[in-house]
C-alpha atoms as a PDB file:
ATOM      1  CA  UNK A   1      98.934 102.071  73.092  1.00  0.00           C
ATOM      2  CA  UNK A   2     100.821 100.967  76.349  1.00  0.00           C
ATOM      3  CA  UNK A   3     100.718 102.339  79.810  1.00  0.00           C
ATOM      4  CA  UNK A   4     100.098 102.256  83.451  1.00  0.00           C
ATOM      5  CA  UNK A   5      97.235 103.582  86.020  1.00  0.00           C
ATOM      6  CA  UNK A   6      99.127 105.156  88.887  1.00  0.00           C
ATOM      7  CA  UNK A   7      97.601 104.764  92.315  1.00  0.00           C
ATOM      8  CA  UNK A   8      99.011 108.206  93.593  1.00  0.00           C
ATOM      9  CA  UNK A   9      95.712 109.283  95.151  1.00  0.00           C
ATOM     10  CA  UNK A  10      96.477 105.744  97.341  1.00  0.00           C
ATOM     11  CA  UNK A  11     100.532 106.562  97.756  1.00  0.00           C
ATOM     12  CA  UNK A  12      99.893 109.659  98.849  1.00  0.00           C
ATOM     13  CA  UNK A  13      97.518 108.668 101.207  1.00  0.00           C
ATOM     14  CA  UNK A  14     100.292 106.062 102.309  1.00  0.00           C
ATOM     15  CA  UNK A  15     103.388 107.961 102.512  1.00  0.00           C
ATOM     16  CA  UNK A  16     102.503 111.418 103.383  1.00  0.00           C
ATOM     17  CA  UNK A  17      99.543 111.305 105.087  1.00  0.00           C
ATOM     18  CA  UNK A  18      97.748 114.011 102.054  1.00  0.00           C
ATOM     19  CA  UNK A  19      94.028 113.121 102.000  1.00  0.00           C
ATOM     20  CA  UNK A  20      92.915 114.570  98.945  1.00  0.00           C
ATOM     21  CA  UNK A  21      90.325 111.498  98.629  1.00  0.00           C
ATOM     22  CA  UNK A  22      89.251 109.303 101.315  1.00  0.00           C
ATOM     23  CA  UNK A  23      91.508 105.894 101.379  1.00  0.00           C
ATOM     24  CA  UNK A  24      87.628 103.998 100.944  1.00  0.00           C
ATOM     25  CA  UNK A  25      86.920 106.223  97.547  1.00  0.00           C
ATOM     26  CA  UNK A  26      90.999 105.280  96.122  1.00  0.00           C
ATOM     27  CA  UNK A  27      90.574 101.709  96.984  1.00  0.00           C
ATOM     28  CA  UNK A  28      87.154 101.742  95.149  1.00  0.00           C
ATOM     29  CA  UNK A  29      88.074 103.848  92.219  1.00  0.00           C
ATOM     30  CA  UNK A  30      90.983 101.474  92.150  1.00  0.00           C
ATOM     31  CA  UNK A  31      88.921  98.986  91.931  1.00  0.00           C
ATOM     32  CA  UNK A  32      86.475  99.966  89.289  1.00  0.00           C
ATOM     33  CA  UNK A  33      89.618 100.434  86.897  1.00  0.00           C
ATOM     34  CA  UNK A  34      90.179  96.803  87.332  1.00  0.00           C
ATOM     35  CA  UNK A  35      87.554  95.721  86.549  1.00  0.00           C
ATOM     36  CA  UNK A  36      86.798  98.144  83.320  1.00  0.00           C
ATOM     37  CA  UNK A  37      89.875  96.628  82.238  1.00  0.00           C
ATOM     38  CA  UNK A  38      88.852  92.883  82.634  1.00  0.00           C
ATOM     39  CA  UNK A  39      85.051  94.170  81.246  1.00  0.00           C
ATOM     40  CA  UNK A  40      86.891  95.418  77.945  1.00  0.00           C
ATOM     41  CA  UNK A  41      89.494  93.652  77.386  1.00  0.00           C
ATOM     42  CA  UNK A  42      92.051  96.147  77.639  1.00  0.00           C
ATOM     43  CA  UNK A  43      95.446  94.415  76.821  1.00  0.00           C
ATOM     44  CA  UNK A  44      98.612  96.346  76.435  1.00  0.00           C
ATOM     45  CA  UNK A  45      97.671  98.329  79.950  1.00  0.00           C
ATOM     46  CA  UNK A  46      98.575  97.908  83.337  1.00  0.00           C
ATOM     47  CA  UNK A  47      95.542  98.624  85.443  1.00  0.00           C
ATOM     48  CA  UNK A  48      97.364  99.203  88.216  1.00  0.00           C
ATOM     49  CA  UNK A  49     100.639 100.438  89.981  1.00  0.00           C
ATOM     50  CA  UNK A  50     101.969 100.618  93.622  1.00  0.00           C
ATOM     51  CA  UNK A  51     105.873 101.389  93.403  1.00  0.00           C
ATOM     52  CA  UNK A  52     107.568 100.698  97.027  1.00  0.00           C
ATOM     53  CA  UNK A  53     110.403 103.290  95.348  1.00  0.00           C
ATOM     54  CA  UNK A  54     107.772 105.890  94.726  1.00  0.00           C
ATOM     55  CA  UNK A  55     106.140 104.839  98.725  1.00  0.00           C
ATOM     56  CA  UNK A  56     109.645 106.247  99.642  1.00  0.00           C
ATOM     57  CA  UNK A  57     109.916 109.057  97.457  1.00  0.00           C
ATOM     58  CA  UNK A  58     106.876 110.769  98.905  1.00  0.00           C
ATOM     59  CA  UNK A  59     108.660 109.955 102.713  1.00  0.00           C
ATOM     60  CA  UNK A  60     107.026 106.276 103.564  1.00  0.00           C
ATOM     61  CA  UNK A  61     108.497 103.999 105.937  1.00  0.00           C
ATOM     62  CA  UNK A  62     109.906 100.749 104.693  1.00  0.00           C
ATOM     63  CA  UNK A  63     107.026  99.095 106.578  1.00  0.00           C
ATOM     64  CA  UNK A  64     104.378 101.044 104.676  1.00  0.00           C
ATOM     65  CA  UNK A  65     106.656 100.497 101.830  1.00  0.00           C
ATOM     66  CA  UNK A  66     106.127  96.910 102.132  1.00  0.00           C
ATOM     67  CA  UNK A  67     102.305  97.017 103.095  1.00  0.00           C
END
């Protein structure tokens, strides 16, 4: 199995100013897949992904994009 963790609670956060979950609680839960991944070994899994194009899809700035 391949795939990738999308940090859209985080984007959206970001880009469009939504605040479904506090910025604190993404970063953490963010964090915590991380490091379940190094924990277990996952291989074949990105544990993470921030995509500028997706930043300004959901309306970010190109400085937010770049942040």
């Amino acid at each position: 199995m391949r795939g990738t963790v999308q940090a859209d609670i985080l984007k959206e956060d970001q880009a469009q100013n939504t605040c479904i979950f506090s910025t604190e609680f993404s970063l953490r839960l963010m964090g915590d897949v991380q490091q379940y991944f190094i924990d277990h070994g996952v291989r074949n899994f990105y544990s993470v992904s921030i995509s500028g194009y997706h930043m300004a899809e959901a309306g970010a700035n190109p400085i937010s994009q770049l942040a």
